[in-house]
C-alpha atoms as a PDB file:
ATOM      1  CA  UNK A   1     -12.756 -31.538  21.248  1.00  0.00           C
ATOM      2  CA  UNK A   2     -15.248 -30.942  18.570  1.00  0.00           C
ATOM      3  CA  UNK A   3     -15.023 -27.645  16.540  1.00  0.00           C
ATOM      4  CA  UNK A   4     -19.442 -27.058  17.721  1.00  0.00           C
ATOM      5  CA  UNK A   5     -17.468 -27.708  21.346  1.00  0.00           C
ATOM      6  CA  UNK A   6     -15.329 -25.597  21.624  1.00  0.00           C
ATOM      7  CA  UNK A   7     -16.521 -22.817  19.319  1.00  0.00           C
ATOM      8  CA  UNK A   8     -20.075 -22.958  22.334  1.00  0.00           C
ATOM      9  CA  UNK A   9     -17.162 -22.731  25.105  1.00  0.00           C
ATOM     10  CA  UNK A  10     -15.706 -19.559  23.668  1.00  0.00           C
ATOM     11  CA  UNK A  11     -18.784 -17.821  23.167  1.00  0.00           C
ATOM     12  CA  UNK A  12     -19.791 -18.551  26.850  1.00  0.00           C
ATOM     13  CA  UNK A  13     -16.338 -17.395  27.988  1.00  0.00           C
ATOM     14  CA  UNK A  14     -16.863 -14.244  25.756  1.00  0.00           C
ATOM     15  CA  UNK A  15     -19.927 -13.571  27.327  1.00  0.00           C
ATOM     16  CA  UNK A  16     -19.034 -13.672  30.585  1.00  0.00           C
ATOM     17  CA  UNK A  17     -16.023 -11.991  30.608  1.00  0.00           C
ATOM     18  CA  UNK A  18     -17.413  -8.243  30.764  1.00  0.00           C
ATOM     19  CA  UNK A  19     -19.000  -9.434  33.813  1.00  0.00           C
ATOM     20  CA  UNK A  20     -15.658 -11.102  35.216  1.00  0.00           C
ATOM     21  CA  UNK A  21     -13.358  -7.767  34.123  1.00  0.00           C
ATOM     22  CA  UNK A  22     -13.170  -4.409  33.593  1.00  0.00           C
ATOM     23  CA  UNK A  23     -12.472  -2.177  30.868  1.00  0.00           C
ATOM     24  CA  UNK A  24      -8.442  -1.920  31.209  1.00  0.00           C
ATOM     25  CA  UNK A  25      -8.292  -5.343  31.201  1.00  0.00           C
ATOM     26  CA  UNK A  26     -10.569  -6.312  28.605  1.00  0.00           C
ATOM     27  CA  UNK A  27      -8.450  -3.728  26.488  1.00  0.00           C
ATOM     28  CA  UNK A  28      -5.610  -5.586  27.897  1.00  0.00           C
ATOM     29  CA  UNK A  29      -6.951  -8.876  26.749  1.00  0.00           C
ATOM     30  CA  UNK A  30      -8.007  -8.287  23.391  1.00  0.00           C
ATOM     31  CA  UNK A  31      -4.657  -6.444  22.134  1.00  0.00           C
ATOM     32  CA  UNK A  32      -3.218  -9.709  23.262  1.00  0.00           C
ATOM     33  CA  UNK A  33      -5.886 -11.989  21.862  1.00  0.00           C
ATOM     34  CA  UNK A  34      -6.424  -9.997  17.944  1.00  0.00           C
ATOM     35  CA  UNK A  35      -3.243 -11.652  16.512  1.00  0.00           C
ATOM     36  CA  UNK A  36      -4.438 -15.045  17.381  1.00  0.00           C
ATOM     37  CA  UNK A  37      -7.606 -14.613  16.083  1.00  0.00           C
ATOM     38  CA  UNK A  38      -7.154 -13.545  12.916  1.00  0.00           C
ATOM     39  CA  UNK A  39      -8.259 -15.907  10.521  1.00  0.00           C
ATOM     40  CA  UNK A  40      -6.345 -17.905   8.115  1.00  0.00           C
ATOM     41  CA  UNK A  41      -6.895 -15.730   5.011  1.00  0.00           C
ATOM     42  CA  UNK A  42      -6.015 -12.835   6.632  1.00  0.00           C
ATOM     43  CA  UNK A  43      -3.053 -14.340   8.376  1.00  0.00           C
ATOM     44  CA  UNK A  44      -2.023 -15.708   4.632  1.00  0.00           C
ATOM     45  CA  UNK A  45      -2.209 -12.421   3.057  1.00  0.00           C
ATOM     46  CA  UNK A  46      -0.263 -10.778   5.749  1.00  0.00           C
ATOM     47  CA  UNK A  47       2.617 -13.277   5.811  1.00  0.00           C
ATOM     48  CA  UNK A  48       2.809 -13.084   1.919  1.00  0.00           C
ATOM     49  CA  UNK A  49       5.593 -11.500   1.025  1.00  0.00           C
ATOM     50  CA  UNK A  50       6.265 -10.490  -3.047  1.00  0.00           C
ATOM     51  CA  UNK A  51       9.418  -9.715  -4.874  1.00  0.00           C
ATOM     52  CA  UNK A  52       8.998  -6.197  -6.880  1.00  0.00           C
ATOM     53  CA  UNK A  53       8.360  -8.252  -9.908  1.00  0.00           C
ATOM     54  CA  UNK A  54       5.157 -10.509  -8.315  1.00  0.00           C
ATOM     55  CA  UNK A  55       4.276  -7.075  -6.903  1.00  0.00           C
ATOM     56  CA  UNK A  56       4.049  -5.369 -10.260  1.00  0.00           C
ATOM     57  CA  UNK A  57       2.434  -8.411 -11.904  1.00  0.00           C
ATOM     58  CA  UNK A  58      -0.245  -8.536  -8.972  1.00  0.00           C
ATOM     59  CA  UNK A  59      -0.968  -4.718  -9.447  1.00  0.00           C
ATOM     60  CA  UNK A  60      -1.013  -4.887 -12.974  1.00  0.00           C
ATOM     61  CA  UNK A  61       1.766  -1.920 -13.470  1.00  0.00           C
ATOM     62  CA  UNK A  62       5.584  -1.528 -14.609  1.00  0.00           C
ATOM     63  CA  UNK A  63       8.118  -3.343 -11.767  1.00  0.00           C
ATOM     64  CA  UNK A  64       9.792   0.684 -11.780  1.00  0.00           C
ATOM     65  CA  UNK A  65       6.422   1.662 -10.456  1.00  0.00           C
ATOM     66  CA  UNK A  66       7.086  -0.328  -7.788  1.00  0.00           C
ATOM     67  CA  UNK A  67      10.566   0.127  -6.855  1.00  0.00           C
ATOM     68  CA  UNK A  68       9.544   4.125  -7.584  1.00  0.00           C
ATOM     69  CA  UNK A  69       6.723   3.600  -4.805  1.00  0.00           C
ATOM     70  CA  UNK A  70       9.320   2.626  -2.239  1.00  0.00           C
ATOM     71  CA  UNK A  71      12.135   4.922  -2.582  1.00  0.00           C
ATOM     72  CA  UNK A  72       9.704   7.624  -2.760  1.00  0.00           C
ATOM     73  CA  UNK A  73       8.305   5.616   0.859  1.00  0.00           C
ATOM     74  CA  UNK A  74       5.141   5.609   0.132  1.00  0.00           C
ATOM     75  CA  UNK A  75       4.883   1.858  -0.562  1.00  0.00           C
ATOM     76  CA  UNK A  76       6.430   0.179   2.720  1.00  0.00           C
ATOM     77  CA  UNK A  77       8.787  -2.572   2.494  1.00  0.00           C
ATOM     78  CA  UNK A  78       8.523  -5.372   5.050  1.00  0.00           C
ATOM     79  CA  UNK A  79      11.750  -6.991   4.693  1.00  0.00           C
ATOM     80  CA  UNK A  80      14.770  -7.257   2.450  1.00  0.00           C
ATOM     81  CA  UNK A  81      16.675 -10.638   1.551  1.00  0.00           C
ATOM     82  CA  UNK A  82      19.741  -9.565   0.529  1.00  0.00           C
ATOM     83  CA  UNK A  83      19.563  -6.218  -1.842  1.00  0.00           C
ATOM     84  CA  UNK A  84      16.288  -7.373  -2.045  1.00  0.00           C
ATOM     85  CA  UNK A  85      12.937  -5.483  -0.982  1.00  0.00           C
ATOM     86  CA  UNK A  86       9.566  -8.002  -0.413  1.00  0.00           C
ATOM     87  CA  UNK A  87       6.554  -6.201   0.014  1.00  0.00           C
ATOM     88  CA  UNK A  88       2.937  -7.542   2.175  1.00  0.00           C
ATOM     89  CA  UNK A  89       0.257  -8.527   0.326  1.00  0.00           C
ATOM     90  CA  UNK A  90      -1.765  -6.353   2.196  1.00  0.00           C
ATOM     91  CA  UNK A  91       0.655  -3.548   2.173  1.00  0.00           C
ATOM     92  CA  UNK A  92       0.319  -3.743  -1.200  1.00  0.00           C
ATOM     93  CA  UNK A  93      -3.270  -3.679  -1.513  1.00  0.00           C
ATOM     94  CA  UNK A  94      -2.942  -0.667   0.408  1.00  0.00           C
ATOM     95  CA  UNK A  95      -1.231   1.331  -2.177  1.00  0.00           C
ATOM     96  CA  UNK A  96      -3.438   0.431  -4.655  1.00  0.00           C
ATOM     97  CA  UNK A  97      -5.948   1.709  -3.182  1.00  0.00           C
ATOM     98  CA  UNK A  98      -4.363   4.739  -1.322  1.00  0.00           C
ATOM     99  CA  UNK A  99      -3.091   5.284  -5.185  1.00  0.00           C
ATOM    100  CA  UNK A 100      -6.329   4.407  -6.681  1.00  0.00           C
ATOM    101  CA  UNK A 101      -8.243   7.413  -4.540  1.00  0.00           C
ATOM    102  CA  UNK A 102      -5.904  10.262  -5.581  1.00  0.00           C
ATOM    103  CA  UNK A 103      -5.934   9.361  -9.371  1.00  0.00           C
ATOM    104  CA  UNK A 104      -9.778   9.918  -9.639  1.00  0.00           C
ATOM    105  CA  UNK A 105      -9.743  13.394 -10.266  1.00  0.00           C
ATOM    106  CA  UNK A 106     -10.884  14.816 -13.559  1.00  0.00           C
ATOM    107  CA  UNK A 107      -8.101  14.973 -15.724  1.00  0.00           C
ATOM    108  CA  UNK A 108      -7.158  18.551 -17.686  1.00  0.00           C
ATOM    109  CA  UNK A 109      -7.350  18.536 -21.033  1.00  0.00           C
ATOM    110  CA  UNK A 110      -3.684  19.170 -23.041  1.00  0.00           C
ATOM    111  CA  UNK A 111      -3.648  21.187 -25.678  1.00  0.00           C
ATOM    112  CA  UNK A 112      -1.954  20.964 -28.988  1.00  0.00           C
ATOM    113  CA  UNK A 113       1.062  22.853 -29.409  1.00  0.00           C
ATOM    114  CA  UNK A 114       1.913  25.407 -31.893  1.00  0.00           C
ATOM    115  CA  UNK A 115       4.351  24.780 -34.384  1.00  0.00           C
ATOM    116  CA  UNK A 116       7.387  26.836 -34.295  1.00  0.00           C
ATOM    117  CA  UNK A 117       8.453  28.784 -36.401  1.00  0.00           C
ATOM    118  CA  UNK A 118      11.326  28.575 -38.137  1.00  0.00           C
ATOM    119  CA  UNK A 119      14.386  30.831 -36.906  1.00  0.00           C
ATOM    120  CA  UNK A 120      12.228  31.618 -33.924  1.00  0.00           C
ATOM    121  CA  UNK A 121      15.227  30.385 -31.896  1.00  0.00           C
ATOM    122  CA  UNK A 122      17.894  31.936 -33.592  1.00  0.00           C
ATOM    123  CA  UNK A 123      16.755  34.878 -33.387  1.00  0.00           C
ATOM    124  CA  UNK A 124      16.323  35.047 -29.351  1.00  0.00           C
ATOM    125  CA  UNK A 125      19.871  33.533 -29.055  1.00  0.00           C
ATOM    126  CA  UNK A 126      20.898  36.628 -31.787  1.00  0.00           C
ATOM    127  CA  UNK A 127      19.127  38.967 -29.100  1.00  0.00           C
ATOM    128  CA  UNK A 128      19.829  37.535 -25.769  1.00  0.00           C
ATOM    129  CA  UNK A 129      23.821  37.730 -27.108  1.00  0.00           C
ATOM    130  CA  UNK A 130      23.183  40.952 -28.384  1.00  0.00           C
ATOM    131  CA  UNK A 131      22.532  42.597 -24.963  1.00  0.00           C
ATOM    132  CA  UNK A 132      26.174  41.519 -23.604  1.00  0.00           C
END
């Protein structure tokens, strides 16, 4: 069957189905359909699993980000081999830009510090000793 084939056939079946069904089943039918539709890219990205180190180099930041990420459980590991952790493409992706949004806020400016002074310590250790 020719990809113009069958690509008419399941637009003809996709527009007669609303008539055939109703709503619970069309529900029904596309929750079990979606997977298998998905296309190839997607389904690539999804089943793309990184070490911490490819994860890092793919986000552009330090591997401890990463492994900070997901003990902290914000970045979601989708399965371990061995010790382990691989992380999703996509999941990925998903921290970056989760991360991305909360970072845009205008940063405060720091101030410089004073310099101490010298003795300034010894002399509250002197009085905090003092009032024993």
């Amino acid at each position: 069957m020719s990809d113009k084939l069958a690509k008419h056939i399941a637009e003809e079946v996709a527009r007669l189905l609303p008539l055939v069904l109703d709503e619970e089943a069309l529900a029904i039918l596309a929750a079990r359909l979606r997977p298998l539709i998905t296309d190839d890219e997607t389904r690539t990205r999804a089943e793309s699993l990184l070490t911490t180190t490819e994860a890092a180099a793919h986000a552009r930041v330090n591997v401890e980000t990463i492994r900070r990420a997901i003990r902290a459980g914000v970045l979601p590991v989708a399965a371990k081999i061995g010790r382990s952790p691989r992380i999703s493409e996509v999941a990925l992706d998903e921290w970056l830009a989760d991360t991305a949004s909360h970072t845009t806020a205008p940063s405060v400016a720091r101030t410089r510090r004073s310099p101490r002074r010298p003795g300034a310590a010894e002399g509250s250790l002197k009085t905090a000793w003092s009032g024993l």
